[in-house]
N, C-alpha and C. Protein backbone atom coordinates (compact mmCIF):
# COMPACT_ATOMS: atom_id res chain seq x y z
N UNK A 1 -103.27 -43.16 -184.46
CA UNK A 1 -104.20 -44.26 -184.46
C UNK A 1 -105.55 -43.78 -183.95
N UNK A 2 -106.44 -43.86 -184.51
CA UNK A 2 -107.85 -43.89 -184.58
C UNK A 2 -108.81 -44.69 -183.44
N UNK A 3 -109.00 -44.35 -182.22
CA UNK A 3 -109.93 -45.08 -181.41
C UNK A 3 -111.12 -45.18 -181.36
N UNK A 4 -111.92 -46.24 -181.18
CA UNK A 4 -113.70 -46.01 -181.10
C UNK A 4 -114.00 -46.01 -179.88
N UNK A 5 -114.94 -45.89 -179.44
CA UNK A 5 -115.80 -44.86 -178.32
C UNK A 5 -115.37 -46.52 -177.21
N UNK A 6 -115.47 -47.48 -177.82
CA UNK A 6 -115.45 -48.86 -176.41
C UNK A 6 -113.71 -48.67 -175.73
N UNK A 7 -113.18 -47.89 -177.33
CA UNK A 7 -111.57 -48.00 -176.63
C UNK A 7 -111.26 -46.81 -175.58
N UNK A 8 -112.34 -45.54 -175.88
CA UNK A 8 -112.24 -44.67 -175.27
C UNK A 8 -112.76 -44.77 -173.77
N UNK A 9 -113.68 -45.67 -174.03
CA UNK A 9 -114.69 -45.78 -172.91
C UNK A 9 -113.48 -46.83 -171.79
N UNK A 10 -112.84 -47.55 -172.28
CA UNK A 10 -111.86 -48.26 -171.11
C UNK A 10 -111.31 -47.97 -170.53
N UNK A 11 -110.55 -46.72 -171.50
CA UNK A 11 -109.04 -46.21 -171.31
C UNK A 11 -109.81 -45.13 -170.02
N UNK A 12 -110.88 -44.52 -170.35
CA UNK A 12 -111.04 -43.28 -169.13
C UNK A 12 -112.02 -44.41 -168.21
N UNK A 13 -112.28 -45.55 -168.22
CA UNK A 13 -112.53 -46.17 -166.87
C UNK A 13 -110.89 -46.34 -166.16
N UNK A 14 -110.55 -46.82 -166.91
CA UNK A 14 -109.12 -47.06 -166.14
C UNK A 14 -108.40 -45.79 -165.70
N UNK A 15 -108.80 -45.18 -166.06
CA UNK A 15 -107.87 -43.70 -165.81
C UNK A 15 -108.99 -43.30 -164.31
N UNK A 16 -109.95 -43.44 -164.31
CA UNK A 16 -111.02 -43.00 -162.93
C UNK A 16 -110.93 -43.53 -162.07
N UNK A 17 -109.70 -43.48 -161.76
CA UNK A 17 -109.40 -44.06 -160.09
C UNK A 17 -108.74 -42.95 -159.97
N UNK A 18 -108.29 -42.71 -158.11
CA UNK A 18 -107.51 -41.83 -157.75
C UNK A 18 -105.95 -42.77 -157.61
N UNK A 19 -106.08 -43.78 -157.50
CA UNK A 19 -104.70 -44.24 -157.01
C UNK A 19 -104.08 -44.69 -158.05
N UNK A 20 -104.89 -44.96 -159.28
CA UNK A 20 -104.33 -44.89 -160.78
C UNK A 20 -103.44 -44.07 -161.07
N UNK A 21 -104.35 -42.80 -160.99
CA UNK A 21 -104.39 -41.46 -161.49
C UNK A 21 -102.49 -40.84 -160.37
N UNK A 22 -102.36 -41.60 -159.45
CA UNK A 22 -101.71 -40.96 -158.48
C UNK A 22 -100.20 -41.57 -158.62
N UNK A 23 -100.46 -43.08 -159.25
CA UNK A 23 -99.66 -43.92 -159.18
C UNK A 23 -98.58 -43.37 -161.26
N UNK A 24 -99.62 -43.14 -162.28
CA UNK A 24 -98.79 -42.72 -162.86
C UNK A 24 -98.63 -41.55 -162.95
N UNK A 25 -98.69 -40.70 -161.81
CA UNK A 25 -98.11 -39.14 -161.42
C UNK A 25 -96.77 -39.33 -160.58
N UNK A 26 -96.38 -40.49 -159.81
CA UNK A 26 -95.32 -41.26 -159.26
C UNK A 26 -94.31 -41.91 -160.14
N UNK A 27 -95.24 -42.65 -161.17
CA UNK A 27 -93.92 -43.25 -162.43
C UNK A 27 -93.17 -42.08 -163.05
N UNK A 28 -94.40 -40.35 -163.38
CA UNK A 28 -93.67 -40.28 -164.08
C UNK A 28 -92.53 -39.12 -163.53
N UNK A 29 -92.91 -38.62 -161.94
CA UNK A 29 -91.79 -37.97 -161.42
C UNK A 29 -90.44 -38.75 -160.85
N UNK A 30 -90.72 -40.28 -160.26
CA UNK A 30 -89.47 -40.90 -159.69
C UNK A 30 -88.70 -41.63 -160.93
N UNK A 31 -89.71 -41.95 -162.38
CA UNK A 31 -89.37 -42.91 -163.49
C UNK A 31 -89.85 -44.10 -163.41
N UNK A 32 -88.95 -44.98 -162.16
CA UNK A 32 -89.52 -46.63 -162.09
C UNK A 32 -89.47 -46.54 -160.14
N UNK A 33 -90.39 -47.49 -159.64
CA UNK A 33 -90.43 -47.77 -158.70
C UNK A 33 -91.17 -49.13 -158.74
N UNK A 34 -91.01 -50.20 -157.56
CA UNK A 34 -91.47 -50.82 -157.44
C UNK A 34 -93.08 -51.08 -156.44
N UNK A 35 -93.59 -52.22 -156.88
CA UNK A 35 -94.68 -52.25 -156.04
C UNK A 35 -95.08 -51.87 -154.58
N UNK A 36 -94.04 -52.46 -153.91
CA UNK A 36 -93.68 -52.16 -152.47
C UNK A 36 -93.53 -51.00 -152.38
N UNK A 37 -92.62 -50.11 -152.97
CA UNK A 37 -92.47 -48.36 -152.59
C UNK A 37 -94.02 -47.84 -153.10
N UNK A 38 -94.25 -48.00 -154.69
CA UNK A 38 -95.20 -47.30 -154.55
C UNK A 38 -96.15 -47.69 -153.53
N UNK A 39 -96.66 -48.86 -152.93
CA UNK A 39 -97.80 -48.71 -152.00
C UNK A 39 -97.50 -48.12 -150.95
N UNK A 40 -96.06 -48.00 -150.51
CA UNK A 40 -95.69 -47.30 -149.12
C UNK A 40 -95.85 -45.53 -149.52
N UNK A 41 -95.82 -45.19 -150.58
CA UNK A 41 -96.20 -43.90 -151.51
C UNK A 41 -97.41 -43.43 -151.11
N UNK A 42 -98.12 -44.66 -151.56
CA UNK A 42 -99.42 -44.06 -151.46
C UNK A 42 -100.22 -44.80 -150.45
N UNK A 43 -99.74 -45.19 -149.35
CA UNK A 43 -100.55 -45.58 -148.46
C UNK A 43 -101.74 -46.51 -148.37
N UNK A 44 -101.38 -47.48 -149.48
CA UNK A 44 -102.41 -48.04 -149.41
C UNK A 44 -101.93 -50.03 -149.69
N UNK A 45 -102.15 -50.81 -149.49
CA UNK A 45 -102.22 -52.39 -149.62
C UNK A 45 -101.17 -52.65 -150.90
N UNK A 46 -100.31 -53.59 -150.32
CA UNK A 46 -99.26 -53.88 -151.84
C UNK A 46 -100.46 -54.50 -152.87
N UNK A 47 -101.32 -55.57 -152.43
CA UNK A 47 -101.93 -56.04 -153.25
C UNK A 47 -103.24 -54.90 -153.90
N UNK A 48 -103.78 -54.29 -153.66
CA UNK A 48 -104.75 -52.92 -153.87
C UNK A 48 -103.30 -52.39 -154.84
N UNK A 49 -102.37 -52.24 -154.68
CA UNK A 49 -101.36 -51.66 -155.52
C UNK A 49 -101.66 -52.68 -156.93
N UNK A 50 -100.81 -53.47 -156.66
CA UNK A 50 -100.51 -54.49 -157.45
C UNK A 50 -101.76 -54.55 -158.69
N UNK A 51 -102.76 -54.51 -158.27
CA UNK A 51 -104.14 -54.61 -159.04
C UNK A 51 -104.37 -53.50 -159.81
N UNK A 52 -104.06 -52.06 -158.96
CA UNK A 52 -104.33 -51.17 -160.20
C UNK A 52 -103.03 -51.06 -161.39
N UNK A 53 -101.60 -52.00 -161.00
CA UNK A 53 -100.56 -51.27 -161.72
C UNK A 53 -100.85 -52.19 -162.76
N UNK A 54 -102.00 -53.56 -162.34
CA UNK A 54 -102.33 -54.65 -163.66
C UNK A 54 -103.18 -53.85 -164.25
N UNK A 55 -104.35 -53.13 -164.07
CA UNK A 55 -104.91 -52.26 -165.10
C UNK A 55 -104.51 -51.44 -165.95
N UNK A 56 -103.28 -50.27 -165.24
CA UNK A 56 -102.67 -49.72 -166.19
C UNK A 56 -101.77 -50.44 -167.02
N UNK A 57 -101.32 -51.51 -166.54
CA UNK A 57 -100.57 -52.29 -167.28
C UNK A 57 -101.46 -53.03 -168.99
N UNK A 58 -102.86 -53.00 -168.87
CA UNK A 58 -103.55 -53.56 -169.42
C UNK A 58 -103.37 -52.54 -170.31
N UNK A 59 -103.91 -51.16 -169.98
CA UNK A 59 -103.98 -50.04 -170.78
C UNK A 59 -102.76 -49.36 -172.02
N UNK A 60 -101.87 -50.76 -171.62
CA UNK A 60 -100.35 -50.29 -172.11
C UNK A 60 -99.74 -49.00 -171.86
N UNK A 61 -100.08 -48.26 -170.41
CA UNK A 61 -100.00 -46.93 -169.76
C UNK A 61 -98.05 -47.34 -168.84
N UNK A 62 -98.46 -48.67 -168.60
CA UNK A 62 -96.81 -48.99 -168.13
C UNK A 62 -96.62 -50.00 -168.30
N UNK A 63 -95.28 -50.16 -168.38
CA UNK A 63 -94.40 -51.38 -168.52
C UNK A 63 -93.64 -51.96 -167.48
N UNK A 64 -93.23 -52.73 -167.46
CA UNK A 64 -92.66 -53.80 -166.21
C UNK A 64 -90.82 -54.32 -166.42
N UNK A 65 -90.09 -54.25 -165.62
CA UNK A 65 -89.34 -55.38 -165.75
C UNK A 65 -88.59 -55.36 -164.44
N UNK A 66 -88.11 -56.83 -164.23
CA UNK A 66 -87.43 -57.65 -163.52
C UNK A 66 -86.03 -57.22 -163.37
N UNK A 67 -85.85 -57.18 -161.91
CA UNK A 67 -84.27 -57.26 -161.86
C UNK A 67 -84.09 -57.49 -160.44
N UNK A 68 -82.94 -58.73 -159.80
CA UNK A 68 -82.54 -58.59 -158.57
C UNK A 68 -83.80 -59.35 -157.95
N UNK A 69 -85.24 -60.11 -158.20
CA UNK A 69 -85.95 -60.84 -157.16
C UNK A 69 -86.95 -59.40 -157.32
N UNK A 70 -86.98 -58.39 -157.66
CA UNK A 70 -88.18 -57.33 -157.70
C UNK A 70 -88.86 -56.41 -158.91
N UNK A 71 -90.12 -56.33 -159.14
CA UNK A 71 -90.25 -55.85 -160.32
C UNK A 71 -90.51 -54.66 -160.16
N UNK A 72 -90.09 -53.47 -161.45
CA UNK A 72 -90.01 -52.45 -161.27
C UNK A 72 -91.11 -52.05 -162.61
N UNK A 73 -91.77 -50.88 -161.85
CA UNK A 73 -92.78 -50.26 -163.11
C UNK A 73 -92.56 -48.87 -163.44
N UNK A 74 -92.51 -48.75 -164.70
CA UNK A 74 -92.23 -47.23 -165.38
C UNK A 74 -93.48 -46.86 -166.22
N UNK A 75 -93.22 -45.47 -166.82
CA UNK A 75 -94.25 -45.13 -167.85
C UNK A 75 -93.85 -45.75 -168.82
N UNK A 76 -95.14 -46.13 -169.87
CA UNK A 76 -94.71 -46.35 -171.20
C UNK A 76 -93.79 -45.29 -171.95
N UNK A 77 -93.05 -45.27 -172.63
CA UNK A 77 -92.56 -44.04 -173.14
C UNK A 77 -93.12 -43.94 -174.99
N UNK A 78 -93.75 -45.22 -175.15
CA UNK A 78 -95.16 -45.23 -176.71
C UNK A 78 -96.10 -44.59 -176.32
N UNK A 79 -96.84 -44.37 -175.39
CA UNK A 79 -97.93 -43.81 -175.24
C UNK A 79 -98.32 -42.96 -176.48
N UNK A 80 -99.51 -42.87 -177.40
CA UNK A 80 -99.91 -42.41 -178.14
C UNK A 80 -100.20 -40.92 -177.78
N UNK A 81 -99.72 -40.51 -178.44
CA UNK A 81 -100.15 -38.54 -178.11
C UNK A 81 -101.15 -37.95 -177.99
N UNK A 82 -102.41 -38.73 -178.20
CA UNK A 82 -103.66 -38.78 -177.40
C UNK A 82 -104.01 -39.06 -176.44
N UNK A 83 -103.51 -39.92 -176.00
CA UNK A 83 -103.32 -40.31 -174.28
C UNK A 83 -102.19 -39.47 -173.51
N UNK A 84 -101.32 -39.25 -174.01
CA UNK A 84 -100.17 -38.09 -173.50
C UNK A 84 -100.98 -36.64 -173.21
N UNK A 85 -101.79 -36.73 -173.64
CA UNK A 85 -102.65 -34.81 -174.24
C UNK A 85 -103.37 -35.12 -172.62
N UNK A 86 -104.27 -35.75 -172.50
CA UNK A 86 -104.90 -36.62 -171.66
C UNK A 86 -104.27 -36.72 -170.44
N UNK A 87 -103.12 -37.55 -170.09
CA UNK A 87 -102.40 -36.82 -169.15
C UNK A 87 -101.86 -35.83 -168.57
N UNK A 88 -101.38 -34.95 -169.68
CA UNK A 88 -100.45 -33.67 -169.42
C UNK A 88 -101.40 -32.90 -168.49
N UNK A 89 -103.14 -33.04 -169.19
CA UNK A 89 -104.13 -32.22 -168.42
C UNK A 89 -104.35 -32.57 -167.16
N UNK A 90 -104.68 -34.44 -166.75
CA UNK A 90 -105.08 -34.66 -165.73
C UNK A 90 -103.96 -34.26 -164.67
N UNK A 91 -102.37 -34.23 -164.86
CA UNK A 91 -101.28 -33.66 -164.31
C UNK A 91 -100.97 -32.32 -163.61
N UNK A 92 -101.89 -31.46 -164.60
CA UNK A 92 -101.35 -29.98 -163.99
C UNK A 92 -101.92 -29.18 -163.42
């Protein structure tokens, strides 16, 4: 799929955070964790959590689901192989 420069331009605002950037380096070594662990992860506010996992969530970078009273977030595993290329780099 073919992106234009406004789609490009979102996707690497959203990607220019560090706790973004940190949080799906966490999805994709533990798989799924929830809000609560990851902020205890990364040291920082469940809600400051919560907000960036709605951006990546926007970005269709992760997905969500419910189980047991807690929600759990993983990587997308669609991610387009342009955005995968994109990660693999910001990763290593």
């Amino acid at each position: 799929m073919k992106r234009d420069i406004k789609q490009w331009t979102t996707l690497y605002r959203g990607l220019g955070n560090q706790n973004r950037l940190r949080i799906l380096q966490l999805l994709k070594q533990k798989e799924r964790l929830s809000v609560t662990e990851l902020a205890k992860e990364l040291n920082i506010t469940i809600k400051n959590t919560s907000r960036n996992l709605s951006i990546l969530s926007n970005l269709d970078l992760v997905r969500f689901q419910g189980e047991r009273g807690r929600v759990y977030y993983f990587m997308n595993v669609r991610i387009p192989e342009e955005i995968k290329q994109i990660l693999k780099v910001s990763f290593s």
